[in-house]
N, C-alpha and C. Protein backbone atom coordinates (compact mmCIF):
# COMPACT_ATOMS: atom_id res chain seq x y z
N UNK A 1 92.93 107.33 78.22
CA UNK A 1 91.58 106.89 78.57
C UNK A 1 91.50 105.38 78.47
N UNK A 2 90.69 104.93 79.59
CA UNK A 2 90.81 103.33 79.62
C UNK A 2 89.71 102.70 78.70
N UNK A 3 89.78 101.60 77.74
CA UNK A 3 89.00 100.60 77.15
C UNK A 3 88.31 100.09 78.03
N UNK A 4 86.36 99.88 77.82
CA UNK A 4 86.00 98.87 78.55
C UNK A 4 86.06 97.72 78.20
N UNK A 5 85.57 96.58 78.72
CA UNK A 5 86.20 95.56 78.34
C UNK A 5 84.58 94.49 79.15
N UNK A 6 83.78 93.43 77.74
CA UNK A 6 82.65 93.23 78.17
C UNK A 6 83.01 91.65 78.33
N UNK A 7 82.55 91.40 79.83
CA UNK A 7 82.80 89.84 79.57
C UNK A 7 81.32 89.60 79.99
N UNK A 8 80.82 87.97 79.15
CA UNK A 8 79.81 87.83 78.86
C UNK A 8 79.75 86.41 79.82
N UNK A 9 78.27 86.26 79.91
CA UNK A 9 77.76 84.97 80.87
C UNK A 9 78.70 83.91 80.61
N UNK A 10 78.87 83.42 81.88
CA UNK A 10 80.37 82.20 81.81
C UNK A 10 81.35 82.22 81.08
N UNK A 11 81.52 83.80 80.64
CA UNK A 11 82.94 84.17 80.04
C UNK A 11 84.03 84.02 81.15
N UNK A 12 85.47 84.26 81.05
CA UNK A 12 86.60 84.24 81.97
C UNK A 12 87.52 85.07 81.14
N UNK A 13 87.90 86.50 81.76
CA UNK A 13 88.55 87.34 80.73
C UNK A 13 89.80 87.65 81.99
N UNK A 14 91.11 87.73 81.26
CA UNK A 14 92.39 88.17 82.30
C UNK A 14 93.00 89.33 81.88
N UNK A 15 93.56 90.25 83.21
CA UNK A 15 94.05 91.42 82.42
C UNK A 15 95.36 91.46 83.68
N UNK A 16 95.95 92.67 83.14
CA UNK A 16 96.69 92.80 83.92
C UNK A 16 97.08 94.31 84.34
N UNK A 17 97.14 94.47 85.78
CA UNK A 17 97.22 95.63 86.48
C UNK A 17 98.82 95.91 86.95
N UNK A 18 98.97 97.31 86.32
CA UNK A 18 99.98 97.79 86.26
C UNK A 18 100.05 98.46 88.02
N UNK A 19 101.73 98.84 87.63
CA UNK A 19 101.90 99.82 89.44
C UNK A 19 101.16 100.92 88.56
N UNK A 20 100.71 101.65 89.70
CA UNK A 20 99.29 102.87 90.25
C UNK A 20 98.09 102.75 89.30
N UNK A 21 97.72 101.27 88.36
CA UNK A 21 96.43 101.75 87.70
C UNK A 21 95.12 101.32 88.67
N UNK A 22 94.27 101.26 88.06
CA UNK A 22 93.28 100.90 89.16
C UNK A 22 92.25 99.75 87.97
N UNK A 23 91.82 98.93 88.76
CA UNK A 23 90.72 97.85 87.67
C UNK A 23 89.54 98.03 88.34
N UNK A 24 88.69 98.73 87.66
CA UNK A 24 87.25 99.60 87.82
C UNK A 24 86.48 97.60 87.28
N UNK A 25 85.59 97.52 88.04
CA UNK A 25 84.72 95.90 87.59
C UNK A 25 83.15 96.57 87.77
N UNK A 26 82.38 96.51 87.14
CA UNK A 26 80.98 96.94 87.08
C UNK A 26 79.66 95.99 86.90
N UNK A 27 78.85 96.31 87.00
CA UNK A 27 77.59 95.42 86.56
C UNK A 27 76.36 96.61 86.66
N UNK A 28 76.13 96.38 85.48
CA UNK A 28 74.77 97.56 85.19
C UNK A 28 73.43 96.96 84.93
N UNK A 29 73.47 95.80 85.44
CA UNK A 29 72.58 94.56 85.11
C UNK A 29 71.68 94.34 86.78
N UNK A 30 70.46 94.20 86.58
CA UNK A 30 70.24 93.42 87.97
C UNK A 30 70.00 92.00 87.90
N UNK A 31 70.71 91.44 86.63
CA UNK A 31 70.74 90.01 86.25
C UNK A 31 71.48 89.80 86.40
N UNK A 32 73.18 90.71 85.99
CA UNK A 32 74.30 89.72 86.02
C UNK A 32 75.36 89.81 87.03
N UNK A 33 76.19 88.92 87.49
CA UNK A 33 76.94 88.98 88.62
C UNK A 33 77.99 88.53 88.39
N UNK A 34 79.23 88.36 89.31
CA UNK A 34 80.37 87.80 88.46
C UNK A 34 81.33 87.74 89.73
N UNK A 35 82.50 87.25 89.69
CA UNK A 35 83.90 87.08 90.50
C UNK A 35 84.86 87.91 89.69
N UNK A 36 85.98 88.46 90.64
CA UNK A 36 87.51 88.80 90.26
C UNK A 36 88.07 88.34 91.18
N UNK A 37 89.16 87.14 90.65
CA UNK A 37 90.31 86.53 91.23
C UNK A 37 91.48 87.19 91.11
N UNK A 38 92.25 86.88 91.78
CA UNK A 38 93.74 87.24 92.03
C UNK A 38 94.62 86.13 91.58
N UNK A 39 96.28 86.54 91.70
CA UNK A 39 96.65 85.13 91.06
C UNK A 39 96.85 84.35 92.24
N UNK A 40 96.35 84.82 93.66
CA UNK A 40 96.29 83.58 94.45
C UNK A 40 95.10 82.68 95.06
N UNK A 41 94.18 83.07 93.85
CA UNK A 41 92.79 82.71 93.72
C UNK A 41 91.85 82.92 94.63
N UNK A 42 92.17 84.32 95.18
CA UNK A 42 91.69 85.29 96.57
C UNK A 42 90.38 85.74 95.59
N UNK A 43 88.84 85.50 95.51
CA UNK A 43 87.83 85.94 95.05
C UNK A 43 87.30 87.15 95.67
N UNK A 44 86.87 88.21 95.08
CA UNK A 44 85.79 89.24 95.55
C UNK A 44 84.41 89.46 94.76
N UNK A 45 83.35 89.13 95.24
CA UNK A 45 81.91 88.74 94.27
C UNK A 45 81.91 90.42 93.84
N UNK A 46 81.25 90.57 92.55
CA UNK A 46 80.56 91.61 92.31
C UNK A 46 79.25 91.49 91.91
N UNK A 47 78.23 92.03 92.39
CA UNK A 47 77.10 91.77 92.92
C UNK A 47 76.03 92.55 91.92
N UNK A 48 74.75 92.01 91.19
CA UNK A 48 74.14 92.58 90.27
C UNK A 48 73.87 94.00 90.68
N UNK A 49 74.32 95.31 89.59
CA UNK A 49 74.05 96.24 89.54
C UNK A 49 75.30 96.93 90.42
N UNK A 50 76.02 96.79 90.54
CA UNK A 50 77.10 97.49 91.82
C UNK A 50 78.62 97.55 91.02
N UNK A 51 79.57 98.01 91.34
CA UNK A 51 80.52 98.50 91.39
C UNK A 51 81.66 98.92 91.91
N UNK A 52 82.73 97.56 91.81
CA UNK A 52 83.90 97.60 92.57
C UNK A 52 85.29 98.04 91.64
N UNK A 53 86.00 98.49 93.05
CA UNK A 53 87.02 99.25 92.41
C UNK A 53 88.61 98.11 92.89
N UNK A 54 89.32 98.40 92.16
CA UNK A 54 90.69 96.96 92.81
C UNK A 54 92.11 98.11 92.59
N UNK A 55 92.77 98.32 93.74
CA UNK A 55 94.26 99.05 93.07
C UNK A 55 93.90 100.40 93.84
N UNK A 56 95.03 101.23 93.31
CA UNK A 56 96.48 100.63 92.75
C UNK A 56 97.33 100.21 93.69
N UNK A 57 98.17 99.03 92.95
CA UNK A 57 99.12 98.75 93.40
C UNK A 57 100.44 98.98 93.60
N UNK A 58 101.26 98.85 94.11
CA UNK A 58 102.70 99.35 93.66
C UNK A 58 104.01 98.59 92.61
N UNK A 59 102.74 97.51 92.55
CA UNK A 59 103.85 96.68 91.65
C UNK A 59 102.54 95.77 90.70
N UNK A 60 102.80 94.95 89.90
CA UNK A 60 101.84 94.43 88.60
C UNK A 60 101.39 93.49 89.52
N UNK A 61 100.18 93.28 88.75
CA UNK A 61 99.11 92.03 89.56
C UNK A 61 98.31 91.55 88.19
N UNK A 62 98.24 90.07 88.83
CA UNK A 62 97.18 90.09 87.65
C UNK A 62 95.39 89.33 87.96
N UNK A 63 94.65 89.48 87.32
CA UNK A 63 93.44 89.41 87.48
C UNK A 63 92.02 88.86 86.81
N UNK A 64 91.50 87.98 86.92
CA UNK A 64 90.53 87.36 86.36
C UNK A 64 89.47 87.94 86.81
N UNK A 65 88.32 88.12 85.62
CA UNK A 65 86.92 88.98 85.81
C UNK A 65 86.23 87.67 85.31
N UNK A 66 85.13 87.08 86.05
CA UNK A 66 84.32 85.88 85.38
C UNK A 66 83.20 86.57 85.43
N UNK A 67 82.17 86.39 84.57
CA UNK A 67 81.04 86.43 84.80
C UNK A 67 80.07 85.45 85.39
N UNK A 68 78.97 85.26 85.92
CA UNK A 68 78.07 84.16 86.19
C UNK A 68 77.79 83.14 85.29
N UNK A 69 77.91 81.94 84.99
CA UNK A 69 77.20 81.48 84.07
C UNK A 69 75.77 81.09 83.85
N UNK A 70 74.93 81.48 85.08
CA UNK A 70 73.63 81.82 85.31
C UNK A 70 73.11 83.02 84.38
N UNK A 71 73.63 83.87 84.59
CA UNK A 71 73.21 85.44 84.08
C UNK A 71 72.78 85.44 82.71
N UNK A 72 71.38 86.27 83.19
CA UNK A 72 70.76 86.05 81.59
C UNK A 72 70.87 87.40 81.51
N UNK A 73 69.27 87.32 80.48
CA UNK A 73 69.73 88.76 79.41
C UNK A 73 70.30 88.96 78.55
N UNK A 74 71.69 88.72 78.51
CA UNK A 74 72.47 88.53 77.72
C UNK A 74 73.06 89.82 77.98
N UNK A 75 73.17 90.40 79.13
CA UNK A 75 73.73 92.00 79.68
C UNK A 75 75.29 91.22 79.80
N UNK A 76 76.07 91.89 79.44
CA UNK A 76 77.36 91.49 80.35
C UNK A 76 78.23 92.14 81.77
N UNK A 77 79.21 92.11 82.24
CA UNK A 77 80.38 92.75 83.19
C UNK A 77 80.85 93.02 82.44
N UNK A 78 81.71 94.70 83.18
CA UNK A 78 82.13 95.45 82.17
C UNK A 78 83.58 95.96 83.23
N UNK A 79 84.61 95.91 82.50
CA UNK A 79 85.64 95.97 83.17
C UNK A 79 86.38 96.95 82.37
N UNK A 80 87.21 97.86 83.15
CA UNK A 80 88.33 98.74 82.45
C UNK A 80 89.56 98.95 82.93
N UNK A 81 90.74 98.93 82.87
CA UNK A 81 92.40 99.11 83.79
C UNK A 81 92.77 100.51 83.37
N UNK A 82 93.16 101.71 84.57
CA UNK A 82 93.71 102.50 84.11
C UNK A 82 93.69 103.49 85.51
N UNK A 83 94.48 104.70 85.39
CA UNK A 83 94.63 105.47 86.30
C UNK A 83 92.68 106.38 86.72
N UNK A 84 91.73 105.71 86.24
CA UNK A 84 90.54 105.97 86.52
C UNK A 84 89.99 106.72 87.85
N UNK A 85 89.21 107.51 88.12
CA UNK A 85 88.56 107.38 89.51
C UNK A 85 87.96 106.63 89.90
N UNK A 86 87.79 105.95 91.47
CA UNK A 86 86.80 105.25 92.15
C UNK A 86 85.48 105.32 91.77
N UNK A 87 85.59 106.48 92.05
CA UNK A 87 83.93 107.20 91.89
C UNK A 87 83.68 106.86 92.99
N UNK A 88 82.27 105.69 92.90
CA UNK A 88 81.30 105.39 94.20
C UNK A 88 81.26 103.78 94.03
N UNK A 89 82.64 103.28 93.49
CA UNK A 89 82.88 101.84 93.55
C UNK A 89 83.34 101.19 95.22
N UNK A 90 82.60 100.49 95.17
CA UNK A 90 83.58 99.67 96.90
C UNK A 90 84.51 99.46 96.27
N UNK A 91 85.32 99.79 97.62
CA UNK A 91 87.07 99.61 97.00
C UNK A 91 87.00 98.06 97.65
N UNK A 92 88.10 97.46 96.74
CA UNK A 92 88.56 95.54 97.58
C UNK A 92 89.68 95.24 97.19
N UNK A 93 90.02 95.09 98.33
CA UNK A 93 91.65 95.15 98.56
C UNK A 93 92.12 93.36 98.41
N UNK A 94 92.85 93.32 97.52
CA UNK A 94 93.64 91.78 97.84
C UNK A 94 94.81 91.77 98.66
N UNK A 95 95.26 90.62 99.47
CA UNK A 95 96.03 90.59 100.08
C UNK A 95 97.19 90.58 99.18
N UNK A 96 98.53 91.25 99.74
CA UNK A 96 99.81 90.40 99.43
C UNK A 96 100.26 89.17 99.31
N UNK A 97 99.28 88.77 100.63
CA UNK A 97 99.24 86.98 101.74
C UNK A 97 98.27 87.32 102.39
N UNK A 98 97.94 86.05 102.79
CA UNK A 98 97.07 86.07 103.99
C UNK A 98 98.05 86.15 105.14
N UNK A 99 98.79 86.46 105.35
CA UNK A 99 99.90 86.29 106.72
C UNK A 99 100.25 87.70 107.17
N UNK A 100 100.26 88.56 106.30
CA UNK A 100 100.60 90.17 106.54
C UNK A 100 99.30 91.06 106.55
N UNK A 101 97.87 90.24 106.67
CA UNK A 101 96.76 91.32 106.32
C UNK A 101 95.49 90.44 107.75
N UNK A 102 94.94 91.70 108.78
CA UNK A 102 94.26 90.92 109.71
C UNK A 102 93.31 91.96 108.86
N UNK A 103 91.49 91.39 109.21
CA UNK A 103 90.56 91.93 109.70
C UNK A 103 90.16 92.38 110.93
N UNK A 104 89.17 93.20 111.13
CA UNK A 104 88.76 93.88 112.08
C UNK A 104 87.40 94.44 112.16
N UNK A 105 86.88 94.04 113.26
CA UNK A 105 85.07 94.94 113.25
C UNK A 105 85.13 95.73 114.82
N UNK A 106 85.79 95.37 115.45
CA UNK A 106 85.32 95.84 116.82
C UNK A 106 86.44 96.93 117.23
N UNK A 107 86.15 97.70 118.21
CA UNK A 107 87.40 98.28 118.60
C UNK A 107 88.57 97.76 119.63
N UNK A 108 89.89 97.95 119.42
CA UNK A 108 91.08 97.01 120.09
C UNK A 108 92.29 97.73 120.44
N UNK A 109 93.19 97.21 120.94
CA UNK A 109 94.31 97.83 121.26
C UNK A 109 95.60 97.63 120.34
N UNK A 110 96.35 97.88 119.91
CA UNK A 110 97.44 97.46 118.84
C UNK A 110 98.41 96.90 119.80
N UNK A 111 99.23 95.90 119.40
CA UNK A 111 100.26 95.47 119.93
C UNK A 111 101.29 95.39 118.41
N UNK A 112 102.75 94.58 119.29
CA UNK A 112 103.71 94.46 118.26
C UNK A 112 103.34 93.58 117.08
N UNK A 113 102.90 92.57 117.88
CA UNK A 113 102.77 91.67 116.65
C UNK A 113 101.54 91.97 115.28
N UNK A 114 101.31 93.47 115.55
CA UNK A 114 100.50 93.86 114.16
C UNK A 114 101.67 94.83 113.35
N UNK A 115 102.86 94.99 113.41
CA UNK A 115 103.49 95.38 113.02
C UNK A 115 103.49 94.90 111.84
N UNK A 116 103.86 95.93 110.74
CA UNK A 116 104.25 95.68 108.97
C UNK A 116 102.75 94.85 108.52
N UNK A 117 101.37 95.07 109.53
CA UNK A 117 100.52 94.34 108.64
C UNK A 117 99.30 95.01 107.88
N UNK A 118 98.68 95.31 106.88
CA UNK A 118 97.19 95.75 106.56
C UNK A 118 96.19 95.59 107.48
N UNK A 119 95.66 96.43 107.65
CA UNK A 119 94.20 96.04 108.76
C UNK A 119 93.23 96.39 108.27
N UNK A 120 92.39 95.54 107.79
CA UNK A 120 90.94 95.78 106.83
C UNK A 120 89.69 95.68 107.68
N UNK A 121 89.51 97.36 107.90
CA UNK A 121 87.98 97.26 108.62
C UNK A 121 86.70 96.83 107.90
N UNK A 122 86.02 95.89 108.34
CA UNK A 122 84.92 95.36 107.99
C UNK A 122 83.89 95.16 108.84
N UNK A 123 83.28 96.69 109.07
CA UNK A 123 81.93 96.78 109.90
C UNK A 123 81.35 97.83 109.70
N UNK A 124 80.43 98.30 110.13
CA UNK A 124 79.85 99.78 109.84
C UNK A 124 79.40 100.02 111.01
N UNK A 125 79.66 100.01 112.01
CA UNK A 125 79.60 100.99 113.33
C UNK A 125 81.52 101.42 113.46
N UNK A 126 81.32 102.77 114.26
CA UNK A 126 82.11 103.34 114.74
C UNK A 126 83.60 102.52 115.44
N UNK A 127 84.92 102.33 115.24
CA UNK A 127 85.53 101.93 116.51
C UNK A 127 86.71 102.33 116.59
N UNK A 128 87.17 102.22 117.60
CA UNK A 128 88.43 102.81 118.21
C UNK A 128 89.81 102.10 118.55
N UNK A 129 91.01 102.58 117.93
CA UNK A 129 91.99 101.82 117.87
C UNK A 129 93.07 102.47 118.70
N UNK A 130 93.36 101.65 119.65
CA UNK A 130 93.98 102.60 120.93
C UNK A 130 95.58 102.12 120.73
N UNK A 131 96.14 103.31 120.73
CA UNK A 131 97.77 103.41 120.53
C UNK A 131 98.92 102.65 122.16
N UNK A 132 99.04 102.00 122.28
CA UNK A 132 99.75 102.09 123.84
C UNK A 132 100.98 102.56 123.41
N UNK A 133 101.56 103.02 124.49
CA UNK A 133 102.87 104.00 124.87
C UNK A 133 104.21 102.66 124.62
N UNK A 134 104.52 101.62 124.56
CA UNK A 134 105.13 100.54 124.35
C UNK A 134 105.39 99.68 123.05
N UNK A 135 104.89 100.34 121.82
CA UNK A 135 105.10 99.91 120.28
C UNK A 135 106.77 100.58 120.43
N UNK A 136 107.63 99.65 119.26
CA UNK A 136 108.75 99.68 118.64
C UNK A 136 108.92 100.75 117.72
N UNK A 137 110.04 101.95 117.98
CA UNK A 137 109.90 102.64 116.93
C UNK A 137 110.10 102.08 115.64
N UNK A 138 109.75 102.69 114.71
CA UNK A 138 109.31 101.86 113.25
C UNK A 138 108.03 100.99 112.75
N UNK A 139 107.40 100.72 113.92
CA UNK A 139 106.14 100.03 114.03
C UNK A 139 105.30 100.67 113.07
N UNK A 140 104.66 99.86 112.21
CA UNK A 140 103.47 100.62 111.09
C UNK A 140 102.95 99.82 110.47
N UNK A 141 101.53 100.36 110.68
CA UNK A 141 100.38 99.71 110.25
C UNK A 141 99.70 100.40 109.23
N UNK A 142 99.05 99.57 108.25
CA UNK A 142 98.08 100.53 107.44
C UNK A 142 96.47 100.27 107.41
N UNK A 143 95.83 100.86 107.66
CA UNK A 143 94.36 100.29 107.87
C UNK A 143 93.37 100.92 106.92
N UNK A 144 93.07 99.78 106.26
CA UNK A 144 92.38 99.62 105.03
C UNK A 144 90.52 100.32 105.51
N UNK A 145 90.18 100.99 105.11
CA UNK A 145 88.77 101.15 105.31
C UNK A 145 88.08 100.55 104.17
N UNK A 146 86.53 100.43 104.44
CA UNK A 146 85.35 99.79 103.52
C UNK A 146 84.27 101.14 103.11
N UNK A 147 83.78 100.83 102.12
CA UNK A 147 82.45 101.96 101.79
C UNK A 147 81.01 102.13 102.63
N UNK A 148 81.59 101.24 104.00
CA UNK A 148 80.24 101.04 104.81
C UNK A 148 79.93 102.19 105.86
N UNK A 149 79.73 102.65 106.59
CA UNK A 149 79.05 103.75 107.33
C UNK A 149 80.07 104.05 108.73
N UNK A 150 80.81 103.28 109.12
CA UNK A 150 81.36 103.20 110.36
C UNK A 150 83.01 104.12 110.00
N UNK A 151 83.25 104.97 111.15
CA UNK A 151 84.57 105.28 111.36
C UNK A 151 85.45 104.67 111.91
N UNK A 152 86.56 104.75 111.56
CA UNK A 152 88.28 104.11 112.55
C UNK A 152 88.32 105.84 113.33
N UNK A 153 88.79 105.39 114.74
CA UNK A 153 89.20 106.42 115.36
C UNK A 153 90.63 106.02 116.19
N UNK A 154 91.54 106.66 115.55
CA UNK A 154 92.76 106.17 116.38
C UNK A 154 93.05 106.92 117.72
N UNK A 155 93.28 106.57 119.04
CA UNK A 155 92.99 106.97 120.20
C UNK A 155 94.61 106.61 121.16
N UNK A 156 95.47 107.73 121.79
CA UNK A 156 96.58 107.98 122.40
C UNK A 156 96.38 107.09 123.64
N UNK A 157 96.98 105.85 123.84
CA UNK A 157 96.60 105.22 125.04
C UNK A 157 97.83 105.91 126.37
N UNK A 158 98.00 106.06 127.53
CA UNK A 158 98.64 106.28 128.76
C UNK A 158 100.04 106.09 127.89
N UNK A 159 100.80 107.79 128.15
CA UNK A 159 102.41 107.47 127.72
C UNK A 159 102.61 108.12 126.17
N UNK A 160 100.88 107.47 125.33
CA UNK A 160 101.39 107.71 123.92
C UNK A 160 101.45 109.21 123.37
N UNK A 161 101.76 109.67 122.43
CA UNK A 161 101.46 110.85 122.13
C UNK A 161 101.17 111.16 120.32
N UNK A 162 99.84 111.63 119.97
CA UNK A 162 99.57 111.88 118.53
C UNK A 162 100.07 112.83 118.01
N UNK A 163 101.15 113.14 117.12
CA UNK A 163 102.29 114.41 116.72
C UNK A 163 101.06 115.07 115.98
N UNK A 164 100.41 114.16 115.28
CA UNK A 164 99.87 115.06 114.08
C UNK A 164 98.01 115.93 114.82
N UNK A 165 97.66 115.10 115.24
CA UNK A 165 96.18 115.74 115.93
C UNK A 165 95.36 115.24 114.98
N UNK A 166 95.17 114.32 113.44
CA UNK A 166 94.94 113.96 113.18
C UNK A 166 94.27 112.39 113.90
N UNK A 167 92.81 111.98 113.57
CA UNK A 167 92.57 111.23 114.58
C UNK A 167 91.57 110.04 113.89
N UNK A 168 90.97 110.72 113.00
CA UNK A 168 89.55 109.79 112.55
C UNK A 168 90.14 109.58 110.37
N UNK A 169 89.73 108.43 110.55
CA UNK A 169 89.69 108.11 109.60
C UNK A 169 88.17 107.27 108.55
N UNK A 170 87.87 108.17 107.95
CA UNK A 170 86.30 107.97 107.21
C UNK A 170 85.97 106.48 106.95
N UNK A 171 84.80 105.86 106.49
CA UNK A 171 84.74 104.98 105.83
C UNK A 171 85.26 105.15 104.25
N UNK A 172 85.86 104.07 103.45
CA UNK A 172 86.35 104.27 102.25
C UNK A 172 87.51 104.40 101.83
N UNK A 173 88.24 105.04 102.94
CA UNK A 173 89.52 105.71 103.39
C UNK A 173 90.66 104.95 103.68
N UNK A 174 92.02 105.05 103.24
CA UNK A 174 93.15 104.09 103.60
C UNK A 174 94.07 105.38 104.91
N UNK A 175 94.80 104.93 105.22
CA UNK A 175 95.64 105.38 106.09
C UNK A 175 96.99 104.27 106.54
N UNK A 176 97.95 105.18 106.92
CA UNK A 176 98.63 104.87 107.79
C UNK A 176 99.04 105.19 109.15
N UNK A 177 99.49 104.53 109.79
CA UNK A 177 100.23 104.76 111.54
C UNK A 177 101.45 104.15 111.41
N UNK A 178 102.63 105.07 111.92
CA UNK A 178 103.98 104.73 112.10
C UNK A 178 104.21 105.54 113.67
N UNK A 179 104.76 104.72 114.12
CA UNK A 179 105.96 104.73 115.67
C UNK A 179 107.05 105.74 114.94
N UNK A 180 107.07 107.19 115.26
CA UNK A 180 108.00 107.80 115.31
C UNK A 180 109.64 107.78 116.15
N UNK A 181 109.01 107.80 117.17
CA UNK A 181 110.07 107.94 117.92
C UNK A 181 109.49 107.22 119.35
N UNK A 182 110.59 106.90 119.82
CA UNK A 182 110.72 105.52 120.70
C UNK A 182 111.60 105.93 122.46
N UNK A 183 111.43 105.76 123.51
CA UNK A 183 112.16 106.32 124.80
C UNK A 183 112.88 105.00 124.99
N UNK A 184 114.08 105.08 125.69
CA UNK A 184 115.19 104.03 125.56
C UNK A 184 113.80 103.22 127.24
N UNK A 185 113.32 103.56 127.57
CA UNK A 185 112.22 103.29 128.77
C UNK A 185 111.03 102.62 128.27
N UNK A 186 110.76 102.65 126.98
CA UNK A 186 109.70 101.77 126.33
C UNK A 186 108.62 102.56 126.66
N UNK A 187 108.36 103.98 127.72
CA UNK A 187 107.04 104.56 127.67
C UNK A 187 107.14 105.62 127.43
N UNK A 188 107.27 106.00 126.22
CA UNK A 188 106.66 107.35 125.39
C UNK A 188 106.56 107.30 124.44
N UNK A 189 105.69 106.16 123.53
CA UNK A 189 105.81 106.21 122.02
C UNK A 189 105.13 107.68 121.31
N UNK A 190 105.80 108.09 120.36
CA UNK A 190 105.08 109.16 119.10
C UNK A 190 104.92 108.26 118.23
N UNK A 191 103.79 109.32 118.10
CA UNK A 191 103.12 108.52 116.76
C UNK A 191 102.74 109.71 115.45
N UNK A 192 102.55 109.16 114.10
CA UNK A 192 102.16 109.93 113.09
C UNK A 192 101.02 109.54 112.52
N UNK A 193 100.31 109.81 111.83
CA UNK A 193 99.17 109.16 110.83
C UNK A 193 99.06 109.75 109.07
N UNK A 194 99.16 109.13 108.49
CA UNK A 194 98.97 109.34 107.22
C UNK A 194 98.28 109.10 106.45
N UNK A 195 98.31 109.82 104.90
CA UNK A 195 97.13 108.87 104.16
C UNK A 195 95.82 110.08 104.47
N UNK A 196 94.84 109.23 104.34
CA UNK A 196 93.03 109.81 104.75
C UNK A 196 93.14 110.37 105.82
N UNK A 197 93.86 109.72 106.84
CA UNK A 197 93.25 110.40 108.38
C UNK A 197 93.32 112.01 108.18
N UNK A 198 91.94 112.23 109.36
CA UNK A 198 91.56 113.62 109.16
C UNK A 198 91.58 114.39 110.68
């Protein structure tokens, strides 16, 4: 069972996240608010009264929880590390880099050059991510979902083909897409989906 852990107005508390735990960050306050940094000083606000979730990772990370130094009351942020549930925390994903991780709100077509990268949807309407028949076998993407209202729908463009019939992926939800198998002709990619997709 995980320790909470209270950091107080213009406190700065560091912990460190193991491979598969998860760092649950809270605020039960509608006074107090706060940041968690990364060690590449990648910020995600946590916002009075709300509840974000960070992890797991596959390898150690480490992590700064600040509080506001505005924040009164004298309520603090309340933080815990451990194999925990989400619950009904927004999940927030840090990058590896900024070089291997795009955003996304609209719907688009995949090409090569999204190969080996994270794709973090950030919108809440519906959109559609269309497969073309011409990806590299081995090609794989993982696409990060948000706690906001909108679906990823991955969609078989001319040539492609979905092995699994698996297609939509929820808000909240991680997944993957890998290029199965490849035609020495470049038009018949298979494809798989993993993860959330449903």
């Amino acid at each position: 069972m995980s320790i909470e852990v209270n950091v107080r107005s213009g406190e700065i508390s560091k912990t460190i996240l193991n491979a598969g735990d998860i760092l649950i960050v809270r605020s039960d306050s509608n006074w107090v608010s706060g940041v968690v940094r990364d060690a590449s000083n990648q910020a995600a606000v946590i916002s009075p009264n709300s509840k974000i979730a960070i992890g797991p990772y596959p390898d150690v990370r480490q992590f700064s929880i600040e509080a506001a130094p505005n924040s009164i009351q004298g309520e603090p942020l309340m933080y815990s590390v451990g194999n925990s549930r989400r619950d009904d925390a927004t999940e927030v994903v840090f990058a590896r880099s900024s070089s291997n991780v795009k955003s996304f709100s609209a719907s688009f077509t995949l090409d090569a050059t999204y190969d080996k990268f994270d794709l973090v949807y950030n919108a809440s309407t519906n959109v559609t991510v269309t497969v073309p028949a011409n990806l590299p076998q081995g090609f794989k993407v993982k696409f990060i979902g948000t706690n906001l209202t909108g679906n990823i729908t991955i969609a078989a463009g001319p040539g492609a083909t979905n092995r699994d019939g698996q297609t939509t992926l929820a808000s909240g939800k991680n997944g993957t897409l890998t290029i199965t198998r490849q035609s020495a002709k470049n038009d018949a990619a298979q494809y798989a989906l993993s993860g959330d997709f449903a």
